[in-house]
Structures are given as C-alpha cells and as structure tokens.
Protein backbone atom coordinates (compact mmCIF):
# COMPACT_ATOMS: atom_id res chain seq x y z
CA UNK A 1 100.18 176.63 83.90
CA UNK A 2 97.13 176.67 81.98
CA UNK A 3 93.81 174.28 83.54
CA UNK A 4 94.41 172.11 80.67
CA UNK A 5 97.72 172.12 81.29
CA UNK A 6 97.08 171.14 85.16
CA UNK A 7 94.18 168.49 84.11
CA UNK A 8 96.81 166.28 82.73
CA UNK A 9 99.43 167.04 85.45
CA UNK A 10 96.31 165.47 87.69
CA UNK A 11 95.99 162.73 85.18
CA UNK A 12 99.56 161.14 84.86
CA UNK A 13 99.71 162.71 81.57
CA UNK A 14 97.86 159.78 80.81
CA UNK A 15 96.03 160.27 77.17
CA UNK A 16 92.33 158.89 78.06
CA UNK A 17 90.76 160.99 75.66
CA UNK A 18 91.93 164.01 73.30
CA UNK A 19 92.52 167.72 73.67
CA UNK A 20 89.45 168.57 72.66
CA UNK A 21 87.16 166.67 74.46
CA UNK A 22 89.35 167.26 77.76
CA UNK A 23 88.58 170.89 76.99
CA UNK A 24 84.72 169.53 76.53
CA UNK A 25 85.21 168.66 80.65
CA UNK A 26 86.48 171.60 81.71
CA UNK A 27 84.01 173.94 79.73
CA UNK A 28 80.93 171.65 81.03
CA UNK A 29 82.89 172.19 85.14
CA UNK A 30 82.64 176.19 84.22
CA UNK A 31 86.80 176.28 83.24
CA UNK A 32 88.65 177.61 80.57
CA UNK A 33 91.24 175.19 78.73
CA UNK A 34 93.52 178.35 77.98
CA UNK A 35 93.09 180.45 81.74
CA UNK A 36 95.96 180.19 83.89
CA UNK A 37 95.10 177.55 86.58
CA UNK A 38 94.35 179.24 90.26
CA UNK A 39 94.45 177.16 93.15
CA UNK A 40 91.77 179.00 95.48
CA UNK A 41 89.33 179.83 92.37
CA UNK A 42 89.86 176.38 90.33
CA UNK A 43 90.60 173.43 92.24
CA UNK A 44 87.16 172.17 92.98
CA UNK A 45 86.17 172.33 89.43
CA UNK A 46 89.51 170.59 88.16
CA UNK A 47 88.70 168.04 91.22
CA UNK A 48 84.98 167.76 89.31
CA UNK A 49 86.47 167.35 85.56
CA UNK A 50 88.84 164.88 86.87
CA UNK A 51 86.18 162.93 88.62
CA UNK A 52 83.73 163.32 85.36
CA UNK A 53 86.63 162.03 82.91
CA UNK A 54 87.44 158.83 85.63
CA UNK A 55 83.45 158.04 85.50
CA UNK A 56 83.88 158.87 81.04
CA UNK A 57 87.14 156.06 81.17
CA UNK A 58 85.13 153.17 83.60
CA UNK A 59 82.08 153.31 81.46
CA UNK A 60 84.32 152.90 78.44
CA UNK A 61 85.04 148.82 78.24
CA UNK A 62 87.19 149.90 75.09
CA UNK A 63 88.98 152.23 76.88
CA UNK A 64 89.54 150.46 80.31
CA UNK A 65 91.35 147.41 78.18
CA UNK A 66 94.02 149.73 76.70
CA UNK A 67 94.05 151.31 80.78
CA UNK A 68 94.33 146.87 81.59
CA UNK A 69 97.88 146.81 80.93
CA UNK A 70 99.09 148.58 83.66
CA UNK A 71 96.90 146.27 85.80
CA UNK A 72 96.39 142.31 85.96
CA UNK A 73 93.00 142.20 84.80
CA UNK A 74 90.27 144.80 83.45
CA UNK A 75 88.31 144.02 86.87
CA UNK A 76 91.55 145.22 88.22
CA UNK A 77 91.88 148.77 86.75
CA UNK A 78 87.92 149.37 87.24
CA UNK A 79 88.58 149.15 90.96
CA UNK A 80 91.39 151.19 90.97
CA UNK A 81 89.19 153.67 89.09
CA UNK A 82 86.31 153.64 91.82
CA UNK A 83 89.13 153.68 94.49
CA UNK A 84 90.59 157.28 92.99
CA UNK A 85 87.31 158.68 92.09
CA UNK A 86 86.10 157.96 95.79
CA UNK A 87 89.41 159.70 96.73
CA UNK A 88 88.86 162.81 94.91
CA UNK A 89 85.19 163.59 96.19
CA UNK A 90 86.64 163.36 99.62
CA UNK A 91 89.25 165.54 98.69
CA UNK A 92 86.49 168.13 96.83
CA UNK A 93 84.01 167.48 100.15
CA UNK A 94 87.21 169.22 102.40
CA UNK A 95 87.44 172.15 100.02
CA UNK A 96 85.40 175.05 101.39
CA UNK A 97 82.77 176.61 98.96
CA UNK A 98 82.35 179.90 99.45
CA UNK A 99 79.39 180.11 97.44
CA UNK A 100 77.87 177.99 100.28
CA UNK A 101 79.33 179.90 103.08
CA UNK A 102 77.97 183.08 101.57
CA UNK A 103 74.46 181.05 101.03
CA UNK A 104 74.48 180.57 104.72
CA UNK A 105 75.19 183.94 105.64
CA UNK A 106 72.30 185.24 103.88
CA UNK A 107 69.69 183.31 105.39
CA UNK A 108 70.83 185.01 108.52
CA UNK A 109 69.43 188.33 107.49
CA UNK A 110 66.13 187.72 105.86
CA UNK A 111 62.91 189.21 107.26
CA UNK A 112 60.05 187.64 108.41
C-alpha cells in the first residue's frame, strides 16, 4: 500500500480534496505519494498530513457544507473536526521520535 494509498484508508476514502493536492500534504510532511507506506518510518508524518488536511477542510466553509450532510448542522461537523484532529495529536504525541531520542543522547557526550 502506497502513503497515498494509506492517507485515504485514514480518511474514510472521503474525497476532501484531489489527488494532487493530497500528494501536496504528504510532500510538504517529507512523504512520497508513490513509496510503499511503513509503519515504524511513516506513521507520524501520515498522522501530520492527516491533521494538516482536517485543519485545510475546517477552514474551508465551502467545503465543511458539502462535509454538513453527514451531520445536523455545519457547527456540527466543525466540532467533530476539532474532536478528531485533537485525537490524532494525542495519538502522534505517544509515537516515539527517534530523532528526539537520539537528540537526547547526544547532549550526554558533549565536552565542556
């Protein structure tokens, strides 16, 4: 399964916005549209896109009206919104980094 493929697993298949600009959000989170998705290496910058494309769709009033008929009012759907993109930075903030696990590790062995 490609990340692009994946990013609209994550989003329902749900068309918010096109291909290309979905490949826009995953080039602008450091992914590849075409790479196969990886779990370990991937998932916090899928989390990211996801989170960046959620913000894109409640900024949009447009966009959140055709997103109103699955809920009662467009009030509705933006709090829904908020609700799952507060959801996903919890899930990113329990994914460890190992960029800042290394970052700490290095501190440990600088002179002084």
């Amino acid at each position: 399964m490609t990340n692009l493929e994946r990013l609209k697993l994550e989003l329902n298949n749900k068309e918010y916005f096109t291909d290309e600009e979905y490949i826009t959000f995953l080039s602008e989170n450091d992914l590849v549209d075409t790479e196969e998705y990886n779990k370990s290496n991937n998932q916090r910058d899928l989390l990211w896109t996801i989170v960046d494309i959620l913000e894109s769709v409640a900024n949009d009033v447009d966009l959140m009206r055709k997103i109103e008929t699955e809920f009662s009012t467009t009030s509705d759907a933006v709090k829904h919104i908020n609700n799952r993109i507060e959801h996903i930075k919890n899930r990113i903030q329990t994914i460890n980094n190992s960029e800042e696990e290394y970052s700490n590790i290095s501190l440990f062995f600088t002179r002084r």
